[in-house]
PDB file of N, CA and C in Angstrom:
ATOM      1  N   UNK A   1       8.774  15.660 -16.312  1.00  0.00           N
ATOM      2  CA  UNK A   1       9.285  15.004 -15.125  1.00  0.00           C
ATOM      3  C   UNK A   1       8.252  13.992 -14.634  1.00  0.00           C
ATOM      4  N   UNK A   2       8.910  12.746 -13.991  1.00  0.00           N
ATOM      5  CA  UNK A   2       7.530  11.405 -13.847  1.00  0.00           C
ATOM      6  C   UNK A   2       7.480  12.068 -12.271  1.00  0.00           C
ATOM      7  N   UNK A   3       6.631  11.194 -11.448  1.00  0.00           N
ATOM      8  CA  UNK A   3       6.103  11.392 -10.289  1.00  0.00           C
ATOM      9  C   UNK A   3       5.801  10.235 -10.219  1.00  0.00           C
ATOM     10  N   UNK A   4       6.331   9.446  -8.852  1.00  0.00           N
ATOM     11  CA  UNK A   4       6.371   8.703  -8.173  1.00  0.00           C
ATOM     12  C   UNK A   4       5.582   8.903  -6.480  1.00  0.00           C
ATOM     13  N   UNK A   5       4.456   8.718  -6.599  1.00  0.00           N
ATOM     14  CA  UNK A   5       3.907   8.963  -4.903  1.00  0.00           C
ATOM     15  C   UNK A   5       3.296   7.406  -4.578  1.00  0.00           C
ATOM     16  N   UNK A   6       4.103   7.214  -3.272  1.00  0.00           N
ATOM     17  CA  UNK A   6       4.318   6.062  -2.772  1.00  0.00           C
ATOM     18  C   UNK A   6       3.253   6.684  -0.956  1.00  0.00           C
ATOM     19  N   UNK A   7       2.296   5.517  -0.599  1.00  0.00           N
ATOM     20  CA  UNK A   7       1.544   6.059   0.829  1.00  0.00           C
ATOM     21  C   UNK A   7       0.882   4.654   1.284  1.00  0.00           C
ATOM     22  N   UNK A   8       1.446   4.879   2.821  1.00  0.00           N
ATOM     23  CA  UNK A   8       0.879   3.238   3.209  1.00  0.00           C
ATOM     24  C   UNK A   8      -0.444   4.493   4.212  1.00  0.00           C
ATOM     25  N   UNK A   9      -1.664   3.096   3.688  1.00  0.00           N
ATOM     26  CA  UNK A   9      -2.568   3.555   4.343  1.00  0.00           C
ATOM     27  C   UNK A   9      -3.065   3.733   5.905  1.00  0.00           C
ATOM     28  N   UNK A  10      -2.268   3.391   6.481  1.00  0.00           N
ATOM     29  CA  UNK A  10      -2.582   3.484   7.835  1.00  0.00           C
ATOM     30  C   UNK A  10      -1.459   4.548   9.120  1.00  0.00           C
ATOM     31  N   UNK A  11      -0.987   5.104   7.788  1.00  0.00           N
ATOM     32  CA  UNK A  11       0.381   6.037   8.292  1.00  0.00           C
ATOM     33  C   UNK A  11      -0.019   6.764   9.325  1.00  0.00           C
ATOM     34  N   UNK A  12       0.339   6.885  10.602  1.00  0.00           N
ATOM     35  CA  UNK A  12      -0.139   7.566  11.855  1.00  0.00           C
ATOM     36  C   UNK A  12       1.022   9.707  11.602  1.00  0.00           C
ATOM     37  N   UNK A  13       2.447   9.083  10.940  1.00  0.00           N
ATOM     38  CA  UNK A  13       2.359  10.404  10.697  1.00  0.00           C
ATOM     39  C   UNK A  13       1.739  11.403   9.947  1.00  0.00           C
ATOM     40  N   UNK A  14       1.715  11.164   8.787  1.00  0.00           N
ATOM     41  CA  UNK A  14       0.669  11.944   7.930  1.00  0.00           C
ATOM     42  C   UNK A  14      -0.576  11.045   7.200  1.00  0.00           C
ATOM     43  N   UNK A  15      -1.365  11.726   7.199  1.00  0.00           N
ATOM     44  CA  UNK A  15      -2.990  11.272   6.657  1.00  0.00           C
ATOM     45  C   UNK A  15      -2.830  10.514   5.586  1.00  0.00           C
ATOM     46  N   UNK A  16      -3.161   9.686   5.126  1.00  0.00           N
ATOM     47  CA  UNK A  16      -3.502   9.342   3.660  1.00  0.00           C
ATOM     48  C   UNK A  16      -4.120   9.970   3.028  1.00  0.00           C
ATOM     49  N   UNK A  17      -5.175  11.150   3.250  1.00  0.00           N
ATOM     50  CA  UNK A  17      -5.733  11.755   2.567  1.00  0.00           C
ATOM     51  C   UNK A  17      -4.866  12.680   1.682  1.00  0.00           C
ATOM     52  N   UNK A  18      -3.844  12.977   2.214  1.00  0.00           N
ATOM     53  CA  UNK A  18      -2.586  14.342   1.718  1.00  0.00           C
ATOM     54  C   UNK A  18      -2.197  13.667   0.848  1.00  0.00           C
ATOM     55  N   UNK A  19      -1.794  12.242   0.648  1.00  0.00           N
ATOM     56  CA  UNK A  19      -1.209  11.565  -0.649  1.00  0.00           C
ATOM     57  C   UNK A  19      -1.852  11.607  -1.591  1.00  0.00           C
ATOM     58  N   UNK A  20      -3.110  10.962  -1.644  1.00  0.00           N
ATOM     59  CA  UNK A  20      -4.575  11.128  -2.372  1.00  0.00           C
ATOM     60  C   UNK A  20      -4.724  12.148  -3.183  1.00  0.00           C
ATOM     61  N   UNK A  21      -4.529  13.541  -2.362  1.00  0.00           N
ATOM     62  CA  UNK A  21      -5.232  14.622  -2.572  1.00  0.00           C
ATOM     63  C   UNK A  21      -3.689  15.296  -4.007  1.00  0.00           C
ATOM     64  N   UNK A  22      -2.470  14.884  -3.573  1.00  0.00           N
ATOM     65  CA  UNK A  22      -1.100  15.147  -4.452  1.00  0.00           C
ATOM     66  C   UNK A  22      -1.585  14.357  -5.548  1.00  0.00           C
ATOM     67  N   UNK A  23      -1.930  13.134  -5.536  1.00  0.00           N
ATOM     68  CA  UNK A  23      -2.042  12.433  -6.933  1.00  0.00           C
ATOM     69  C   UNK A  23      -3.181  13.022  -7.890  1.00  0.00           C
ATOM     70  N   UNK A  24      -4.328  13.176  -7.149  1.00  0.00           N
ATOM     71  CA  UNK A  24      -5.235  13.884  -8.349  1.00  0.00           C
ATOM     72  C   UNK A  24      -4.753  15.145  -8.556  1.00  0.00           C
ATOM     73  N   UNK A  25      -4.128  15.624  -7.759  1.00  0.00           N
ATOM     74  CA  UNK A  25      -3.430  17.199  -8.134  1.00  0.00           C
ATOM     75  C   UNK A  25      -2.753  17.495  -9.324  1.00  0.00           C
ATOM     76  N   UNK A  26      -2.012  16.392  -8.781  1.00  0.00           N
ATOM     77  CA  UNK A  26      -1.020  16.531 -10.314  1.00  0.00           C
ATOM     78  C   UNK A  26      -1.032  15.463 -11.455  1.00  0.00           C
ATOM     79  N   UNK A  27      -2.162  14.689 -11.310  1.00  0.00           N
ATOM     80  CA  UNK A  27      -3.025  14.668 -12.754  1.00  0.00           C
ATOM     81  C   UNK A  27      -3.823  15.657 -13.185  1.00  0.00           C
ATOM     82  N   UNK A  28      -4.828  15.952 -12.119  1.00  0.00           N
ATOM     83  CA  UNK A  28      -5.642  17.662 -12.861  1.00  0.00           C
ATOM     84  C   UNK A  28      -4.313  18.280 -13.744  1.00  0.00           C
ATOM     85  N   UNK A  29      -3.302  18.164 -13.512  1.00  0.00           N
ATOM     86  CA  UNK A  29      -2.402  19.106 -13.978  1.00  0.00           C
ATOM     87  C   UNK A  29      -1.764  18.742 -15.261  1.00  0.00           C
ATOM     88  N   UNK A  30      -2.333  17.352 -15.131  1.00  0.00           N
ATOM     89  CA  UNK A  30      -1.840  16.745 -16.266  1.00  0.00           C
ATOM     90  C   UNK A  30      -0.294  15.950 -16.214  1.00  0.00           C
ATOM     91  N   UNK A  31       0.220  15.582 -15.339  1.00  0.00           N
ATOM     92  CA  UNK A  31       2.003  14.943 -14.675  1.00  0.00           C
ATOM     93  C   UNK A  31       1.928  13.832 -15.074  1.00  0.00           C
ATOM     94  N   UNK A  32       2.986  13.162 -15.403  1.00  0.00           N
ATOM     95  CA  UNK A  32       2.799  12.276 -15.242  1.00  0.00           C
ATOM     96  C   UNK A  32       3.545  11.170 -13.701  1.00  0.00           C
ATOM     97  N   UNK A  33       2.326  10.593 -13.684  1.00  0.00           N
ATOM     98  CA  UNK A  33       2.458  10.613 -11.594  1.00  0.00           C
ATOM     99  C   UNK A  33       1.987   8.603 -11.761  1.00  0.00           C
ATOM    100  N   UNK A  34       2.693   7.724 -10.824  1.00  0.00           N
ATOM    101  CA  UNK A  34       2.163   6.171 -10.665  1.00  0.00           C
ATOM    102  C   UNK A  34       2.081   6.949  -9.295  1.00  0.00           C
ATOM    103  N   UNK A  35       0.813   5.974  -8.719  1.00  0.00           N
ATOM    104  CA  UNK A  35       0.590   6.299  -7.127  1.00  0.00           C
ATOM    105  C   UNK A  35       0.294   4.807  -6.546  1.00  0.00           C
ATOM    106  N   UNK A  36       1.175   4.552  -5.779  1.00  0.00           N
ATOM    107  CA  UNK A  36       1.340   2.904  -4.764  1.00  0.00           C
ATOM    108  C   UNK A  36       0.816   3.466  -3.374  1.00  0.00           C
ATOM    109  N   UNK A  37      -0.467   3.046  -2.568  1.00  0.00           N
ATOM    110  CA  UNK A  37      -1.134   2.486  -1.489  1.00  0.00           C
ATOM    111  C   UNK A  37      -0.573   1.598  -1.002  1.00  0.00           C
ATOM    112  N   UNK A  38      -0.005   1.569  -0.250  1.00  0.00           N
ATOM    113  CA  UNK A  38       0.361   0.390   0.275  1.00  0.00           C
ATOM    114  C   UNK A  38      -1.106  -0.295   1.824  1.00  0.00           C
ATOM    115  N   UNK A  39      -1.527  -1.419   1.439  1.00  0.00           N
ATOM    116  CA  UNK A  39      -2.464  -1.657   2.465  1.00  0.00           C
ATOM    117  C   UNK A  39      -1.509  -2.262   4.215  1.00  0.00           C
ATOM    118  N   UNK A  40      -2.555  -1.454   5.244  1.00  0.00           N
ATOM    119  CA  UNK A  40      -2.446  -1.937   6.437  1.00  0.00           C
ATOM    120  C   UNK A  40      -0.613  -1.161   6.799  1.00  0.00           C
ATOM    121  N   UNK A  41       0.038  -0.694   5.746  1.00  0.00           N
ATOM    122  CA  UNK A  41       0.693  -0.045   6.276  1.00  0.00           C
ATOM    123  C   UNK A  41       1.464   1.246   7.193  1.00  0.00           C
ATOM    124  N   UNK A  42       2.714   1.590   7.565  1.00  0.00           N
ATOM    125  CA  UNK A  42       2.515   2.213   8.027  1.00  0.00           C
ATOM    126  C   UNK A  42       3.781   3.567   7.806  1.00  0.00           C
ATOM    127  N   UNK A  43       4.676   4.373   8.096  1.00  0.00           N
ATOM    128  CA  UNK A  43       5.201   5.274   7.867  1.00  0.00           C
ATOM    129  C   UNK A  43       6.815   4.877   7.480  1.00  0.00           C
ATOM    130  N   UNK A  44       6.696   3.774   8.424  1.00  0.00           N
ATOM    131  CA  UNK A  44       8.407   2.954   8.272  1.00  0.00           C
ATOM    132  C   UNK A  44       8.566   1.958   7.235  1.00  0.00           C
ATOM    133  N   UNK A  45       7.829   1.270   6.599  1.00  0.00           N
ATOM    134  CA  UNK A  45       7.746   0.255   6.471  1.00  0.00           C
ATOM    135  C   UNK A  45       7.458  -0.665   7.067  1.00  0.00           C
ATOM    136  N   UNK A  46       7.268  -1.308   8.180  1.00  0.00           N
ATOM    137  CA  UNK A  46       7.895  -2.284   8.931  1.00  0.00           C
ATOM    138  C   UNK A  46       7.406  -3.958   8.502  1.00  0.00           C
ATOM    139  N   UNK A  47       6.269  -3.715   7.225  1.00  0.00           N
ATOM    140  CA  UNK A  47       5.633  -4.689   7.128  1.00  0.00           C
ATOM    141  C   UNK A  47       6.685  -5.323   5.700  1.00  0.00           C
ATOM    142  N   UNK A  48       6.927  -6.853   5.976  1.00  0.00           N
ATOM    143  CA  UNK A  48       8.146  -7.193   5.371  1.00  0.00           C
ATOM    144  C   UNK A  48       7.947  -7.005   3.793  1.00  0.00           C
ATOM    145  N   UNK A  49       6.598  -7.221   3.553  1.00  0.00           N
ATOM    146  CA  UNK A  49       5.627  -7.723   2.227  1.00  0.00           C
ATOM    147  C   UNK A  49       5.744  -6.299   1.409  1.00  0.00           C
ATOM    148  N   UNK A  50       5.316  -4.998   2.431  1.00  0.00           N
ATOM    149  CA  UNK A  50       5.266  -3.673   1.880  1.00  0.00           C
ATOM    150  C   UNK A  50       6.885  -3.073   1.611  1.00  0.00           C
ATOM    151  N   UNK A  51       7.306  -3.541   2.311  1.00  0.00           N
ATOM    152  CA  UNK A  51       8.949  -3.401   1.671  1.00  0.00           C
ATOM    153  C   UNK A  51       9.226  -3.654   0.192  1.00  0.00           C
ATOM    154  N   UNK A  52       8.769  -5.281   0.256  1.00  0.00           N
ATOM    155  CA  UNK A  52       8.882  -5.645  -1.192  1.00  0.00           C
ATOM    156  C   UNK A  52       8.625  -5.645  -2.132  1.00  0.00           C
ATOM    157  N   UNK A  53       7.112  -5.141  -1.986  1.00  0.00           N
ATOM    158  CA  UNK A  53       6.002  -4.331  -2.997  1.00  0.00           C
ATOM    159  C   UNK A  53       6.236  -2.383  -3.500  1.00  0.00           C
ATOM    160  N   UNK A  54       7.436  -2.145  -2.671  1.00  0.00           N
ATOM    161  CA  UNK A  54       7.971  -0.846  -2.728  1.00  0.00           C
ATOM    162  C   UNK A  54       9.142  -0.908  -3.257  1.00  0.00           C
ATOM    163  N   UNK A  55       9.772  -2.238  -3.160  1.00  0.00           N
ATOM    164  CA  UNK A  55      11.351  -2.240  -3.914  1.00  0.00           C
ATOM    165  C   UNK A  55      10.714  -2.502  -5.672  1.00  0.00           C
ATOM    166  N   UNK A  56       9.708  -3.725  -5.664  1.00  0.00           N
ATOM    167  CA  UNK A  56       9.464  -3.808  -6.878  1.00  0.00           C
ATOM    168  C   UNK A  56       8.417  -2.851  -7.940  1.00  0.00           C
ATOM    169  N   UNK A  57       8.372  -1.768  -7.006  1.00  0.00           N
ATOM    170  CA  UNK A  57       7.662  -0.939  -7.848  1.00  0.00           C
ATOM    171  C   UNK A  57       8.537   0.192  -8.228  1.00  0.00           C
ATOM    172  N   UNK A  58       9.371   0.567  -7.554  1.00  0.00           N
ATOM    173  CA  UNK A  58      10.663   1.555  -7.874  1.00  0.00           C
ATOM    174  C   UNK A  58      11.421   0.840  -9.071  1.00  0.00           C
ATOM    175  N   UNK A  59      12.081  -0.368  -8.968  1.00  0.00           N
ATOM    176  CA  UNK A  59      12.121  -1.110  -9.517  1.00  0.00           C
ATOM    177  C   UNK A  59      11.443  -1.034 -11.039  1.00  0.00           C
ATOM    178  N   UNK A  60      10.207  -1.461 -11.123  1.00  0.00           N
ATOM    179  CA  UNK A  60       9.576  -1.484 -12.546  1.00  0.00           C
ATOM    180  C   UNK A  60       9.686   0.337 -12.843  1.00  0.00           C
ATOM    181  N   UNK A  61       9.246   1.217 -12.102  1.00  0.00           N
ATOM    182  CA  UNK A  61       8.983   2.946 -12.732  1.00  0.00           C
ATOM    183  C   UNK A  61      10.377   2.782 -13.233  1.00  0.00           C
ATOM    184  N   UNK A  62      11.570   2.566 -12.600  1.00  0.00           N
ATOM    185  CA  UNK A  62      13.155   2.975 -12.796  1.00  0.00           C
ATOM    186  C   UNK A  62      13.340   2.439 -14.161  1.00  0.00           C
ATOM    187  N   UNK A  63      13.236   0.806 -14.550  1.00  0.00           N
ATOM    188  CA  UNK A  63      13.423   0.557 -15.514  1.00  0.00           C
ATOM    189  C   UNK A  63      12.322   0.801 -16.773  1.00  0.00           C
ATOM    190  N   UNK A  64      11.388   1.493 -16.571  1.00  0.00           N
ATOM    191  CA  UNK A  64      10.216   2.166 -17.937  1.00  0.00           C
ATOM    192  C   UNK A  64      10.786   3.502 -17.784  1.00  0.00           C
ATOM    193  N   UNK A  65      11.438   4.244 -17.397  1.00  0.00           N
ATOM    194  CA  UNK A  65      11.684   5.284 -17.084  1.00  0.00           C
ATOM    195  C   UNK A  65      13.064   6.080 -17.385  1.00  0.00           C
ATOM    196  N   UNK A  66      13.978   5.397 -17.220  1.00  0.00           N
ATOM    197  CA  UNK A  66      15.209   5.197 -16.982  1.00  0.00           C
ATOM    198  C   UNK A  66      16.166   4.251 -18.301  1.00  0.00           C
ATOM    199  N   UNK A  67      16.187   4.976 -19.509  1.00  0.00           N
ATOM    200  CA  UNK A  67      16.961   4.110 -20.533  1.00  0.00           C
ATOM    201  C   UNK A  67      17.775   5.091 -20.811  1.00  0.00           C
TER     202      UNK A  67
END
């Protein structure tokens, strides 16, 4: 199963550290996991740029992923 963990760094609901801490997790584990930071962001999206940097990364995993 792939793993997709998506975390804007400035998220006031949960830490960035908790995203962080899932991605090396489940590489120690060996998963296979892409992990997107999004900078200056925040829990909603609201930043227009991080929207689009989140459509086109679903986007690229879906189509390497997905045949």
């Amino acid at each position: 199963m792939l793993r997709f963990v998506l975390y804007d760094d400035k998220d006031r609901v949960v830490d960035v550290y908790h995203s962080r801490e899932m991605f090396d997790e489940l590489e120690g584990f060996d998963k296979q996991v892409e992990y997107l930071e999004l900078e200056n962001g925040n829990h909603y999206l609201e930043i227009e740029q991080n929207r689009l940097d989140t459509l086109n990364a679903f986007d690229k995993f879906l189509s390497q992923h997905l045949k």
